[in-house]
C-alpha atoms as a PDB file:
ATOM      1  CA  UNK A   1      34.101 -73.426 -35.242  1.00  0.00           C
ATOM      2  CA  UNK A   2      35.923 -72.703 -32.020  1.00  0.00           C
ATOM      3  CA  UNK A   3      38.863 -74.749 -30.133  1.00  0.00           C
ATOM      4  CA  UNK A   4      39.598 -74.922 -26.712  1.00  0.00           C
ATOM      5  CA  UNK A   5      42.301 -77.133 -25.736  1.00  0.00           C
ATOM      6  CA  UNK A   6      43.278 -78.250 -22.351  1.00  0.00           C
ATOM      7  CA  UNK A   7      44.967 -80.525 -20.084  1.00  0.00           C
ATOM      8  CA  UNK A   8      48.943 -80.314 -20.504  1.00  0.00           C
ATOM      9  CA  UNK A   9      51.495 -79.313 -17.920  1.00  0.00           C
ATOM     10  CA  UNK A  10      54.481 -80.983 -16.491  1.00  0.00           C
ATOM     11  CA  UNK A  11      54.701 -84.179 -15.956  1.00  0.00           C
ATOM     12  CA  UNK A  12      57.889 -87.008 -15.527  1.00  0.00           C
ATOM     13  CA  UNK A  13      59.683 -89.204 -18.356  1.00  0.00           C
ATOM     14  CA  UNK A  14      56.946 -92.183 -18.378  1.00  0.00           C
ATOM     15  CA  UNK A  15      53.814 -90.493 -16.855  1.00  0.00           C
ATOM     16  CA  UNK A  16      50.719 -89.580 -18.633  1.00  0.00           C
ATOM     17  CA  UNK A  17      48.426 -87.298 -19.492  1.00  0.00           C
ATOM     18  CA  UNK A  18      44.850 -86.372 -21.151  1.00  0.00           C
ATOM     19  CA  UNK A  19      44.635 -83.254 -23.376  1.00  0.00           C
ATOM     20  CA  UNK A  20      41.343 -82.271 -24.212  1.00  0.00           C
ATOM     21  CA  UNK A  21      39.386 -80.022 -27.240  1.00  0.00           C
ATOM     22  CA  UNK A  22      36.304 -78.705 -26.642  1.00  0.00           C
ATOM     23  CA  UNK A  23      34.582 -77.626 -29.754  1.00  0.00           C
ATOM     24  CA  UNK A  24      32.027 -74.814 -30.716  1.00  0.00           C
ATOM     25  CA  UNK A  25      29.817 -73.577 -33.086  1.00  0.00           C
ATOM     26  CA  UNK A  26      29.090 -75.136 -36.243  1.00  0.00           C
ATOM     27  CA  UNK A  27      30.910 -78.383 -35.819  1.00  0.00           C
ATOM     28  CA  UNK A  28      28.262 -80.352 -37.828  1.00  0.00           C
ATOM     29  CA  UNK A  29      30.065 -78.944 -40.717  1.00  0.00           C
ATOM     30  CA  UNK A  30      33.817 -80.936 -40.085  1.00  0.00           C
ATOM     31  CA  UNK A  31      34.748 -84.559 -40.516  1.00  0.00           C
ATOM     32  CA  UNK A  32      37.792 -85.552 -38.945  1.00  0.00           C
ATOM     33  CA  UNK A  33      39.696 -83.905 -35.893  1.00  0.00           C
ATOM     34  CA  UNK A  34      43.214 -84.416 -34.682  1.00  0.00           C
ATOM     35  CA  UNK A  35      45.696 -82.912 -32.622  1.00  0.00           C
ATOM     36  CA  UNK A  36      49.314 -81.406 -33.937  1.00  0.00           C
ATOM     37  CA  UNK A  37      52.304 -80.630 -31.779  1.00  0.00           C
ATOM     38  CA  UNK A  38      55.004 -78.221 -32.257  1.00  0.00           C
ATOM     39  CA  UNK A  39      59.005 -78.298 -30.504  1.00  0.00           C
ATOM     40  CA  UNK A  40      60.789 -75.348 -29.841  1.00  0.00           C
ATOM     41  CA  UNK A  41      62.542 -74.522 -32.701  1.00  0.00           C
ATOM     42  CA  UNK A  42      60.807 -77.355 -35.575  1.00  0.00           C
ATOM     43  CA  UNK A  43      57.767 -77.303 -37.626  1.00  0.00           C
ATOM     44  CA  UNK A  44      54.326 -78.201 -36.446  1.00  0.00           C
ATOM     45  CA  UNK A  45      53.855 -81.917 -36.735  1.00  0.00           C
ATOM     46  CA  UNK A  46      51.213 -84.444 -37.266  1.00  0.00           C
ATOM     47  CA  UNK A  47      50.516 -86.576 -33.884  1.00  0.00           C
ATOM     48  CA  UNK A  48      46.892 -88.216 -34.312  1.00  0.00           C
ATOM     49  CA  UNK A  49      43.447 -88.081 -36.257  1.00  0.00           C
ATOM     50  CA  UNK A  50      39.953 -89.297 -35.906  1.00  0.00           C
ATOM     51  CA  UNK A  51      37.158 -89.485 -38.007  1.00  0.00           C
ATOM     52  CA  UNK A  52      33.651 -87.798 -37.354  1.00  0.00           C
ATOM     53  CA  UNK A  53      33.004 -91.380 -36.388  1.00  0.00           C
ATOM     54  CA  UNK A  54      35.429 -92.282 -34.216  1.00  0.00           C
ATOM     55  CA  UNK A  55      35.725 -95.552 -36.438  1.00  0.00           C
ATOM     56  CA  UNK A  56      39.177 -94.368 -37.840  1.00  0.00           C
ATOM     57  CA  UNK A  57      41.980 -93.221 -36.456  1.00  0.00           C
ATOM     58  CA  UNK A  58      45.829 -92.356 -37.175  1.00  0.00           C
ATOM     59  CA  UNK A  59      49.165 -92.032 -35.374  1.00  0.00           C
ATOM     60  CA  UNK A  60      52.248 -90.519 -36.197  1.00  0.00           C
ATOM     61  CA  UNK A  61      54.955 -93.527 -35.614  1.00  0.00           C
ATOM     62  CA  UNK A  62      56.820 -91.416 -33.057  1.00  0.00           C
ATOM     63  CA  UNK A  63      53.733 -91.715 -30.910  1.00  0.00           C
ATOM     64  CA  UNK A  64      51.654 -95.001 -31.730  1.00  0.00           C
ATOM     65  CA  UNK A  65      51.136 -97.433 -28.906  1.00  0.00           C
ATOM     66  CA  UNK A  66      51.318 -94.635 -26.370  1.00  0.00           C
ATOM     67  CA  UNK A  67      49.049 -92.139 -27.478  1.00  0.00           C
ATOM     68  CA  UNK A  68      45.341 -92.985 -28.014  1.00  0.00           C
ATOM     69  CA  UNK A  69      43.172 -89.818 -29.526  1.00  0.00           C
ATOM     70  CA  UNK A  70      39.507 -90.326 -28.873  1.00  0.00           C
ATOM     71  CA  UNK A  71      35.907 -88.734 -29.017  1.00  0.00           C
ATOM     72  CA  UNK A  72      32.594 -88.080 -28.292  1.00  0.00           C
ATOM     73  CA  UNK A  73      30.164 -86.313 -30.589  1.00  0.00           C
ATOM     74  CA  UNK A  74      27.319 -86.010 -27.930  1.00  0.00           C
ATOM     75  CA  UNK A  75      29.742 -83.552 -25.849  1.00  0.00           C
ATOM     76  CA  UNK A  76      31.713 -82.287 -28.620  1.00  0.00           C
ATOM     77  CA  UNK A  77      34.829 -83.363 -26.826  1.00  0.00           C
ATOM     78  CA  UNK A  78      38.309 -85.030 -28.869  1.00  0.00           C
ATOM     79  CA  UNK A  79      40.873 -86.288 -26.327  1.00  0.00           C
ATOM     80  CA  UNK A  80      44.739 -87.001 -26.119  1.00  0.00           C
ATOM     81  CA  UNK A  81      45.585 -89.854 -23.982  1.00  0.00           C
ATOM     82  CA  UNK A  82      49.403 -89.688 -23.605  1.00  0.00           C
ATOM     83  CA  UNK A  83      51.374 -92.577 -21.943  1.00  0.00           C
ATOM     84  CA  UNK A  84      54.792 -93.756 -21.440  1.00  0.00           C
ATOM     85  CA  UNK A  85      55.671 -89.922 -22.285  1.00  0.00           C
ATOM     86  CA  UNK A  86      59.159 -88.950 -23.376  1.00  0.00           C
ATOM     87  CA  UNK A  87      61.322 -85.651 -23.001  1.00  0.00           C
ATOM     88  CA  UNK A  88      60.703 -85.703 -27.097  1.00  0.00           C
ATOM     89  CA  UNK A  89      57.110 -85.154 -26.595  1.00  0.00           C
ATOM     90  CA  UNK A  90      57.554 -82.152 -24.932  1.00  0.00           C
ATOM     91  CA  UNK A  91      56.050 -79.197 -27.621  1.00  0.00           C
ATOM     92  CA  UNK A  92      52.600 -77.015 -27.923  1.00  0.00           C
ATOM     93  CA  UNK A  93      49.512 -79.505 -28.456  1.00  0.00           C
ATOM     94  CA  UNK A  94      47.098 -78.080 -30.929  1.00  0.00           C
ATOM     95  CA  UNK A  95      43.532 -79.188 -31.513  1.00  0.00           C
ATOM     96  CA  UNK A  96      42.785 -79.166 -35.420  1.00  0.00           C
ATOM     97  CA  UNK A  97      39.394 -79.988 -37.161  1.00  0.00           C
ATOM     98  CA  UNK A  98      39.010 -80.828 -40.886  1.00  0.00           C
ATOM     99  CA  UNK A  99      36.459 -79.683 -43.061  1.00  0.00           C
ATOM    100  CA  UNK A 100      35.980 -81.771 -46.377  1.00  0.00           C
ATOM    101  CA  UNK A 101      37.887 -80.556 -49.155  1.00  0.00           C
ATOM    102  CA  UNK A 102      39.474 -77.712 -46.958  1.00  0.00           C
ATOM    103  CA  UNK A 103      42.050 -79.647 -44.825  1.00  0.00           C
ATOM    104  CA  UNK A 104      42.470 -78.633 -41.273  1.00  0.00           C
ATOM    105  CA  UNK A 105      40.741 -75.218 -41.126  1.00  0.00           C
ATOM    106  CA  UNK A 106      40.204 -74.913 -37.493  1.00  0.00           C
ATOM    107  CA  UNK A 107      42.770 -74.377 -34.715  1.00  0.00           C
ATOM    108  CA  UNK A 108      43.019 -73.912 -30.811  1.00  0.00           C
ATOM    109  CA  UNK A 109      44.995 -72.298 -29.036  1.00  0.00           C
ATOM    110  CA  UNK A 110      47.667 -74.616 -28.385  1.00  0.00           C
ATOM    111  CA  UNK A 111      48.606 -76.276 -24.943  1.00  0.00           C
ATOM    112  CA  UNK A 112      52.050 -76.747 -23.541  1.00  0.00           C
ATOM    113  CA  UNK A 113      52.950 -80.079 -22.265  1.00  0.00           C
ATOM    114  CA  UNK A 114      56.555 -80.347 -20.807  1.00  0.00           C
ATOM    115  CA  UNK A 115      57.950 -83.811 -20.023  1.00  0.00           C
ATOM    116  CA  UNK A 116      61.141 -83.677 -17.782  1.00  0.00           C
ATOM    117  CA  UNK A 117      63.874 -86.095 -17.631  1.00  0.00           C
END
């Protein structure tokens, strides 16, 4: 399975943006997918996960109420909906998708969003 993330950049304290994954290969063979973010200088950190449904999904608490994560299966898409977005969001966005019993075994690339004061 392959990961392509997308979508970050610079942006102001309070805009938004929409990071996308595009996913590859044998997909069929994950469950959930979620995005992780990583700070200059700190560990890579949970931000949000949905199930293969779409039914389910999780926030970190630094991020719930302004991020939405999202997908569709037909395109093989997951999205990051970021709003109301702080200079503390500012890291590396990685895609991550879970395969049962295995965890997160797939990772992108990473994509840098920057949010400026």
């Amino acid at each position: 399975v392959q990961l392509q993330a997308s979508g970050g950049g610079l942006v102001q304290a309070g805009g938004s943006l929409r990071l996308s994954c595009a996913a590859s290969g044998r997909t069929s063979s994950t469950n959930g997918m979620g995005w992780f973010r990583q700070a200059p200088g700190k560990e890579r950190e949970f931000v949000a996960r949905i199930t293969w449904s779409g039914d389910n999904t999780y926030y970190a608490d630094s991020v719930w109420g302004r991020f939405t994560i999202s997908r569709d299966n037909a395109k093989n898409m997951v999205y990051l909906r970021m709003n109301s977005l702080k200079p503390e969001d500012t890291a590396v966005y990685y895609c991550t998708a879970g395969v049962p019993g295995q965890g997160y075994k797939y990772w992108g690339q990473g994509t840098q969003v920057t949010v400026s004061s």
